[in-house]
C-alpha atoms as a PDB file:
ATOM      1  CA  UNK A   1     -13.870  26.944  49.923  1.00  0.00           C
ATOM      2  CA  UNK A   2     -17.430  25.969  48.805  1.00  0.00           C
ATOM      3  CA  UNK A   3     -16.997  22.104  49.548  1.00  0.00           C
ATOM      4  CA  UNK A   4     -15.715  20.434  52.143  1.00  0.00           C
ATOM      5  CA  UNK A   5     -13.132  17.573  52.198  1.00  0.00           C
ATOM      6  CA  UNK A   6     -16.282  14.876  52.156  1.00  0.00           C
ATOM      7  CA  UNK A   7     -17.440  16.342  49.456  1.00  0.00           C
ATOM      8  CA  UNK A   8     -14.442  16.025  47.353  1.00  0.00           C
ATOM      9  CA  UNK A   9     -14.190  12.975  48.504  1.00  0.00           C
ATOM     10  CA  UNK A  10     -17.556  11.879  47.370  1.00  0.00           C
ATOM     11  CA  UNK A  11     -17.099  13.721  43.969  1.00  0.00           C
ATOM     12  CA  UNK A  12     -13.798  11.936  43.442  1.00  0.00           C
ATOM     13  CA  UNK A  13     -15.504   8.585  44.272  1.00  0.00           C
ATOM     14  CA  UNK A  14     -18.115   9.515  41.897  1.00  0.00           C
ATOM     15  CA  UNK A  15     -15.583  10.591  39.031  1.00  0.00           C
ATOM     16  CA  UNK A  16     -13.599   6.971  39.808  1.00  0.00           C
ATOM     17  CA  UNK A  17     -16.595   5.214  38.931  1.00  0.00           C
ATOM     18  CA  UNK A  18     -17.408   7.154  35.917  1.00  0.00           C
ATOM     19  CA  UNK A  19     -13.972   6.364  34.829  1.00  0.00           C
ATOM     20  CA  UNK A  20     -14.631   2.421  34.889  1.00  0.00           C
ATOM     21  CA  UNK A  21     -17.548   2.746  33.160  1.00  0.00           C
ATOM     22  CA  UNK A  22     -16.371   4.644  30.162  1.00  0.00           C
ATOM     23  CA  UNK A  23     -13.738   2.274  30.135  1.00  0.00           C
ATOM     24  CA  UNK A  24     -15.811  -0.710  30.124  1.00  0.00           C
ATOM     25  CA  UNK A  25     -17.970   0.623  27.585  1.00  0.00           C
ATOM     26  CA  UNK A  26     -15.412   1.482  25.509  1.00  0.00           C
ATOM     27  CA  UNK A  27     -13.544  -1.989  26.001  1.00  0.00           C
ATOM     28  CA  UNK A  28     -17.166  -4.102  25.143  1.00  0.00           C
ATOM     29  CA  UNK A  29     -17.258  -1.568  21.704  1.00  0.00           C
ATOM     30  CA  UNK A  30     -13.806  -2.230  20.799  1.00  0.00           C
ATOM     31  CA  UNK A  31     -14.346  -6.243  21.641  1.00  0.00           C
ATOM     32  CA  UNK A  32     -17.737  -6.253  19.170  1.00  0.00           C
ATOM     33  CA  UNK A  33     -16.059  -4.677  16.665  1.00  0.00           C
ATOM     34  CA  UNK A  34     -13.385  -7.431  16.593  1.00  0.00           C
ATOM     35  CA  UNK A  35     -15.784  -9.768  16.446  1.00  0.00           C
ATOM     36  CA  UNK A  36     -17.729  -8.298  13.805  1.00  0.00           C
ATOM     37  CA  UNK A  37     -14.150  -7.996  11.163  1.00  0.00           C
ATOM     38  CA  UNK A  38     -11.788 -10.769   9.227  1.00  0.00           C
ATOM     39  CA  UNK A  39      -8.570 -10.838  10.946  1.00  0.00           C
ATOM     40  CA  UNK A  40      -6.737 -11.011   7.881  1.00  0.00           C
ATOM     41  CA  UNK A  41      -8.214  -8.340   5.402  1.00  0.00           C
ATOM     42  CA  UNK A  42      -9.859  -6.225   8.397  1.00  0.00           C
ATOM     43  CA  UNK A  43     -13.356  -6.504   6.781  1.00  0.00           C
ATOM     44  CA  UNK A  44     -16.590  -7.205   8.209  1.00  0.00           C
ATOM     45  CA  UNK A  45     -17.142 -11.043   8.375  1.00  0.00           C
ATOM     46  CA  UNK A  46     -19.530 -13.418   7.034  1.00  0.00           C
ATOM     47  CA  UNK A  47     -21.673 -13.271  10.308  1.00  0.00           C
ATOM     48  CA  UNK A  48     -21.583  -9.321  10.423  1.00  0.00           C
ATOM     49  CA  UNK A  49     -22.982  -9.414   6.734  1.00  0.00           C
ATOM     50  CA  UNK A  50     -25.761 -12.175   7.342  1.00  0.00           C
ATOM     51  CA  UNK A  51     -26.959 -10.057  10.059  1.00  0.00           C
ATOM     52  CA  UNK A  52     -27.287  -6.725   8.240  1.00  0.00           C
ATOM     53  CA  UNK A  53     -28.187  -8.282   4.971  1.00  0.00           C
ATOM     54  CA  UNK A  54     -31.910  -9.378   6.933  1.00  0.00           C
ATOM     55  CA  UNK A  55     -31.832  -5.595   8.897  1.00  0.00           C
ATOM     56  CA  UNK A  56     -31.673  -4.312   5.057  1.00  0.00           C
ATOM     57  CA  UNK A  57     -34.564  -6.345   3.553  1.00  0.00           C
ATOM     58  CA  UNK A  58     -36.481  -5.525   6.762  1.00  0.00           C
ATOM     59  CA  UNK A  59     -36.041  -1.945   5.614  1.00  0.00           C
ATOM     60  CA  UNK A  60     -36.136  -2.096   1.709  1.00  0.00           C
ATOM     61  CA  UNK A  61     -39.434  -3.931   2.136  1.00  0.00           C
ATOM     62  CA  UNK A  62     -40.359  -1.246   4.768  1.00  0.00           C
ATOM     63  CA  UNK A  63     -39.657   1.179   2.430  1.00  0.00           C
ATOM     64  CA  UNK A  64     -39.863  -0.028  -0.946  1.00  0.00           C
ATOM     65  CA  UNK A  65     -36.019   0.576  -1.772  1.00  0.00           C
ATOM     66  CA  UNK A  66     -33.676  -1.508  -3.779  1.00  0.00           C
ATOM     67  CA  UNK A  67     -30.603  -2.857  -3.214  1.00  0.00           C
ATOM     68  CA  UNK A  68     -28.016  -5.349  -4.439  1.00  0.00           C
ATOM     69  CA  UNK A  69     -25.837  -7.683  -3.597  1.00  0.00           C
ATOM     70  CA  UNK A  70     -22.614  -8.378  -5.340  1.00  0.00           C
ATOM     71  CA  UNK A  71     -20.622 -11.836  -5.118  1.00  0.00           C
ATOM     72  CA  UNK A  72     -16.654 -11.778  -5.941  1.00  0.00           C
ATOM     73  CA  UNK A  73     -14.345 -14.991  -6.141  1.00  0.00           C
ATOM     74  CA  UNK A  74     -10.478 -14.303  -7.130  1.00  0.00           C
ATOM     75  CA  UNK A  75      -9.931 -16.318 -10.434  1.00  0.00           C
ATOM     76  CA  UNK A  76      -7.110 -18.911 -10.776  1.00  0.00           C
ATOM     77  CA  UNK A  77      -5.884 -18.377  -6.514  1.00  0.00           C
ATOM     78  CA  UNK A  78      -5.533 -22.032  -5.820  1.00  0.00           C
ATOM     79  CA  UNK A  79      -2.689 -21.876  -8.522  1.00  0.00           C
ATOM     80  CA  UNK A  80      -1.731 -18.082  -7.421  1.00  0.00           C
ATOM     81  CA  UNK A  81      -1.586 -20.105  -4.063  1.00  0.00           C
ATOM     82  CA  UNK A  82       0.710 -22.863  -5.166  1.00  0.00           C
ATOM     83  CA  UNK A  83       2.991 -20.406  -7.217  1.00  0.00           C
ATOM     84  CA  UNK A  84       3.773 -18.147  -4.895  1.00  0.00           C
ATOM     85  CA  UNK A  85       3.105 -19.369  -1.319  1.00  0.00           C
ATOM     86  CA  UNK A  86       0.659 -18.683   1.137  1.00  0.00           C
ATOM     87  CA  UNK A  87       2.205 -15.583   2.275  1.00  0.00           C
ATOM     88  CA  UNK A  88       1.864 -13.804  -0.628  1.00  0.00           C
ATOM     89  CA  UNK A  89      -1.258 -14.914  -1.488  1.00  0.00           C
ATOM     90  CA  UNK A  90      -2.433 -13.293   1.987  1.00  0.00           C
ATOM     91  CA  UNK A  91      -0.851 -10.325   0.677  1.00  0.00           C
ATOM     92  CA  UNK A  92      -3.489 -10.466  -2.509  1.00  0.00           C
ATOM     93  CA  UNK A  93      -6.221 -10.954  -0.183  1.00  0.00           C
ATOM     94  CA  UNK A  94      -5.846  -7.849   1.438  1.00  0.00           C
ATOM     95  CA  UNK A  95      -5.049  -5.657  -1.053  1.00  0.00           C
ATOM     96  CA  UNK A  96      -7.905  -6.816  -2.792  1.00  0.00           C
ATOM     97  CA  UNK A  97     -10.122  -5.967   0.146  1.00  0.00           C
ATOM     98  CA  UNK A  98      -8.295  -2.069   0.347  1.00  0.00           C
ATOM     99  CA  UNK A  99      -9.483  -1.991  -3.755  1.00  0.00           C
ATOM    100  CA  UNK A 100     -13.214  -3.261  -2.324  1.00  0.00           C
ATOM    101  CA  UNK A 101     -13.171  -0.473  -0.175  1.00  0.00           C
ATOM    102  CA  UNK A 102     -11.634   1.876  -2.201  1.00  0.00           C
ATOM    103  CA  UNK A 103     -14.480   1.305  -4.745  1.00  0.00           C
ATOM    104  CA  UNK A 104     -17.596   1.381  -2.547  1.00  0.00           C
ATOM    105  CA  UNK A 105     -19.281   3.626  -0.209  1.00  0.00           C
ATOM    106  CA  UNK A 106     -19.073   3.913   3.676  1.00  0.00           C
ATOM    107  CA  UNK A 107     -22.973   2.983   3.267  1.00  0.00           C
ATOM    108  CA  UNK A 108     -22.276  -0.402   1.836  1.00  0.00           C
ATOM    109  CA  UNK A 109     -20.874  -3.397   3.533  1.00  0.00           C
ATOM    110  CA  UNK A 110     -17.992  -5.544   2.251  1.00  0.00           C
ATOM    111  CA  UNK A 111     -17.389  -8.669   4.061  1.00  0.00           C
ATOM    112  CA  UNK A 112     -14.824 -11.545   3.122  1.00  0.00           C
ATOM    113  CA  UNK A 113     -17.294 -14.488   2.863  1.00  0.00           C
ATOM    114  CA  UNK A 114     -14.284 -17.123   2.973  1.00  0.00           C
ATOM    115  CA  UNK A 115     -11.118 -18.098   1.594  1.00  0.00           C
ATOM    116  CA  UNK A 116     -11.084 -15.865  -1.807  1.00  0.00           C
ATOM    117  CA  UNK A 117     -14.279 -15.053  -1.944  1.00  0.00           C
ATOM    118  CA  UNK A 118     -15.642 -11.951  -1.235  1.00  0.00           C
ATOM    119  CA  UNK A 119     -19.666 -10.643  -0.518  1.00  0.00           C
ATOM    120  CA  UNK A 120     -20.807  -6.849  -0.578  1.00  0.00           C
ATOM    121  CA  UNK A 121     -24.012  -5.362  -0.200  1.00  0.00           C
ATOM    122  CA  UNK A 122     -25.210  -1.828  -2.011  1.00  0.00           C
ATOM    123  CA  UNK A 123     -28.114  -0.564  -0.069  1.00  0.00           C
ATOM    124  CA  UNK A 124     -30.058   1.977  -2.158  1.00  0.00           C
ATOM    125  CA  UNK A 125     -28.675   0.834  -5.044  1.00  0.00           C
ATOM    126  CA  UNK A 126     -30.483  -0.733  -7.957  1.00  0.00           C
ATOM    127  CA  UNK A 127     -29.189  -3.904 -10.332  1.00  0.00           C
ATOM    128  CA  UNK A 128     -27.773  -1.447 -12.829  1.00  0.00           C
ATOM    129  CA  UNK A 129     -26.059   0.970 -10.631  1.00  0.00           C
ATOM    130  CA  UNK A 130     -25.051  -2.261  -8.765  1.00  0.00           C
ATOM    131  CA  UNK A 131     -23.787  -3.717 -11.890  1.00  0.00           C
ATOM    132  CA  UNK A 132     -21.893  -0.779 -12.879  1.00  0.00           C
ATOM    133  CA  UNK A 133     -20.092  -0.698  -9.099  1.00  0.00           C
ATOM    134  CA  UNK A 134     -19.334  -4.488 -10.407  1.00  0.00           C
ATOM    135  CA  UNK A 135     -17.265  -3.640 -13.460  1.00  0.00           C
ATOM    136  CA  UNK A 136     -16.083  -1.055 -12.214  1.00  0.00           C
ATOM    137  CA  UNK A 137     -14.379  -3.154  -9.131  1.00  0.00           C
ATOM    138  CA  UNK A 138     -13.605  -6.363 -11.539  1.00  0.00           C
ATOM    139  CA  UNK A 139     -11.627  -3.493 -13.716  1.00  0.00           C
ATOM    140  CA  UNK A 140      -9.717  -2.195 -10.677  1.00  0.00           C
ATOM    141  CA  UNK A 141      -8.224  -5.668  -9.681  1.00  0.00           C
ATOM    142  CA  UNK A 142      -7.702  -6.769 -12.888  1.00  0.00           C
ATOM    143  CA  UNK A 143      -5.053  -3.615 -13.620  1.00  0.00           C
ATOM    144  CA  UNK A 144      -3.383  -3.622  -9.863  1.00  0.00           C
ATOM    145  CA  UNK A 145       0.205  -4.912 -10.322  1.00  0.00           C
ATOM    146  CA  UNK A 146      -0.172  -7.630  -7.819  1.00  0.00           C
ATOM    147  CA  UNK A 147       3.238  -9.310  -7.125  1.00  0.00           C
ATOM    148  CA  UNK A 148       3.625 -12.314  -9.763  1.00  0.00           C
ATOM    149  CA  UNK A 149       0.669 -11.460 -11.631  1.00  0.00           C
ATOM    150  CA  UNK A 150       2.013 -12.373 -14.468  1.00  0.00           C
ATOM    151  CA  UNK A 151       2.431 -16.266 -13.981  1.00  0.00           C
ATOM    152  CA  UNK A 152      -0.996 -16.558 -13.607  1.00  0.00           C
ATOM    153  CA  UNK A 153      -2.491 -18.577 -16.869  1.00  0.00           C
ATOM    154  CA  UNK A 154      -4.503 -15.554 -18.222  1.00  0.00           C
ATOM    155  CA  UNK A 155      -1.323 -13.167 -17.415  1.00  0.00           C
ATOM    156  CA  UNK A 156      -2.821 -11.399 -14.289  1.00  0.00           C
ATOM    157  CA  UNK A 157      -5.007 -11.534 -11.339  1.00  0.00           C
ATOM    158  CA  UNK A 158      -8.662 -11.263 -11.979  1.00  0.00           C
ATOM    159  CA  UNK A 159     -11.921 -11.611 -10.227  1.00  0.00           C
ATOM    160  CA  UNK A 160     -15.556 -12.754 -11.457  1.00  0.00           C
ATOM    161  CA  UNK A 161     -18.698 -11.185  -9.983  1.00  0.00           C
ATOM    162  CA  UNK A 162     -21.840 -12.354  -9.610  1.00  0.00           C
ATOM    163  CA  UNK A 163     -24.698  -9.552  -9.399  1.00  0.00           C
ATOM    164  CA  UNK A 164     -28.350 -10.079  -8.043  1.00  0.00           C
ATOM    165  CA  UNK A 165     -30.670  -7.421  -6.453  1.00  0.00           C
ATOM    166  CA  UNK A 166     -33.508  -6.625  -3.991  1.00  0.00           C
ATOM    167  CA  UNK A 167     -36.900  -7.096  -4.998  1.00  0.00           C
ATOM    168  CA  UNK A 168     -36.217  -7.780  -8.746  1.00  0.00           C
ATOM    169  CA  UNK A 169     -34.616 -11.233  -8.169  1.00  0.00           C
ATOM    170  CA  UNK A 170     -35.708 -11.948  -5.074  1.00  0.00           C
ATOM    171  CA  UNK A 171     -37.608 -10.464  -1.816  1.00  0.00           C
ATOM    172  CA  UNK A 172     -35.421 -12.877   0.153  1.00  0.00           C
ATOM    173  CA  UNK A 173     -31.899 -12.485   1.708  1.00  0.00           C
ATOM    174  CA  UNK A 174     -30.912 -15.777   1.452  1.00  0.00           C
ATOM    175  CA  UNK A 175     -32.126 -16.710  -1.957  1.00  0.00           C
ATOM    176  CA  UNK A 176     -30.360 -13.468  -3.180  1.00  0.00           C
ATOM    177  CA  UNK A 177     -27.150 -13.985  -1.771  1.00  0.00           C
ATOM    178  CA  UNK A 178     -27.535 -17.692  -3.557  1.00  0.00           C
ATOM    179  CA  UNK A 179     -28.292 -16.164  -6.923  1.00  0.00           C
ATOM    180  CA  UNK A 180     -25.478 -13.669  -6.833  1.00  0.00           C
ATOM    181  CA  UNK A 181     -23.516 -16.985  -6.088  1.00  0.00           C
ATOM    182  CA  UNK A 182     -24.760 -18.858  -8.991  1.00  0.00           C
ATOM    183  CA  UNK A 183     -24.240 -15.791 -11.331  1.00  0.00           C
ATOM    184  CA  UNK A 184     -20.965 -16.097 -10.317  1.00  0.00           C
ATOM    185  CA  UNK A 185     -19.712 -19.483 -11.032  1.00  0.00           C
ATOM    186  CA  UNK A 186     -21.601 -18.967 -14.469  1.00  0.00           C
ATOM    187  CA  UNK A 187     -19.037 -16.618 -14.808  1.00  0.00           C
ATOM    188  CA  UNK A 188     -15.952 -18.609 -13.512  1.00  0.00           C
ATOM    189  CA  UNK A 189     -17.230 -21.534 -16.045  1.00  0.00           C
ATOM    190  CA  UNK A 190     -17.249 -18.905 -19.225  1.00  0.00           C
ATOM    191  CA  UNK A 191     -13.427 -18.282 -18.226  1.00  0.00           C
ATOM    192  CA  UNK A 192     -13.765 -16.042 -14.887  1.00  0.00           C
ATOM    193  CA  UNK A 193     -12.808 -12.023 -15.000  1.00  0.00           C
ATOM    194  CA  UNK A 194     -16.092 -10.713 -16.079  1.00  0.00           C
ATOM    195  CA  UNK A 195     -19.604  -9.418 -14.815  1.00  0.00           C
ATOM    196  CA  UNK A 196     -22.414 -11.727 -14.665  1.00  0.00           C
ATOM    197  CA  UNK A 197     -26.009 -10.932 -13.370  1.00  0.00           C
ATOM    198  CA  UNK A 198     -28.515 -12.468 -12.164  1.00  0.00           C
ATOM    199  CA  UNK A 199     -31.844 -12.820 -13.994  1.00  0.00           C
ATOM    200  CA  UNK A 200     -33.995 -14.298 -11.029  1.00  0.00           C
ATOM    201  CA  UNK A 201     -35.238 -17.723 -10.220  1.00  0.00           C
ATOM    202  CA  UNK A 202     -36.415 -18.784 -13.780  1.00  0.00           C
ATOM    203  CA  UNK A 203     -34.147 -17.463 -16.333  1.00  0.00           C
ATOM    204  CA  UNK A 204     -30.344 -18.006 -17.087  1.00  0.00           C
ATOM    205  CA  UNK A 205     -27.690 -14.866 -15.624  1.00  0.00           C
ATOM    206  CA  UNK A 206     -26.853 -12.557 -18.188  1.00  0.00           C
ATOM    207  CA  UNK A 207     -23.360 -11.392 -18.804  1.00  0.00           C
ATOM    208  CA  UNK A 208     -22.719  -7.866 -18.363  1.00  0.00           C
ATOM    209  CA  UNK A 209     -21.925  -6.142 -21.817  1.00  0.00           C
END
């Protein structure tokens, strides 16, 4: 009998409008984090990545830490594409994106850049490590029984990655992300499925192994 009706009255309105707010808050979360992923493979998109990639040199040149950046392209889709149907090839797509995430950390972010291509950032990790995370992911696709694998011209699905890291190549986002894509289609023009990493501005990628 401590309160009196007004003041359960007032606590209630109090509680109410609690209530709203944690629902609110909770609704705005669950909107940015739509926002923020692919609707197809569920990953972070190409926005979400170009934001953290600058909050990441910010704090590798902050703290003089490495990272690296890792570009992946699916080899042969268009024709995985016309072989198979759309619908399937979706079906690649985001099993390829459960073997990205299966491979890295909860540290890193993997983002589908567009269509088959695929972008991931390694924070504390150098070009070697980074390079090693690369094989070790282009190995992984290339063994997964993806339906119809086999009518593809080299017999299965494969991927070729393109590897260039933070301060060694470059001390900018941008440019890195672009060397990591030029790595890569050196790759895809030796015959795709492999490892190929960047050497910087001013010297010609380098194939892993």
């Amino acid at each position: 009998q401590a309160f009196t009706r007004a003041d359960v009255e007032q606590f209630q309105a109090v509680a109410n409008q609690v209530a709203v707010a944690l629902e609110n808050a909770q609704l705005y979360q669950r909107t940015k984090e739509l926002s923020s992923r692919d609707e197809l493979t569920g990953l972070f998109n190409r926005r979400y990545f170009f934001e953290n990639l600058e909050t990441e040199v910010q704090r590798a040149r902050r703290y003089r830490r490495a990272f690296t950046t890792l570009m992946l392209d699916l080899d042969q889709f268009k024709h995985y594409n016309d072989t198979h149907g759309h619908l399937f090839g979706d079906q690649v797509l985001r099993q390829a994106a459960e073997i990205l995430l299966a491979n890295t950390r909860r540290a890193d972010v993997v983002a589908r850049f567009g269509g088959e291509e695929f972008v991931i950032m390694l924070p504390e990790i150098d070009k070697e490590a980074g390079a090693l995370v690369a094989e070790k992911i282009r190995a992984k696709i290339a063994d997964y029984p993806f339906h119809g694998r086999e009518r593809q011209p080299s017999g299965q699905l494969t991927v070729t990655i393109g590897v260039a890291a933070y301060p060694i190549d470059s001390d900018n986002g941008l440019e890195l992300v672009d060397l990591a894509d030029r790595a890569l289609y050196v790759g895809k023009r030796q015959g795709g499925n492999r490892v190929v990493i960047s050497s910087g501005q001013d010297r010609p990628p380098r194939q892993l192994g």
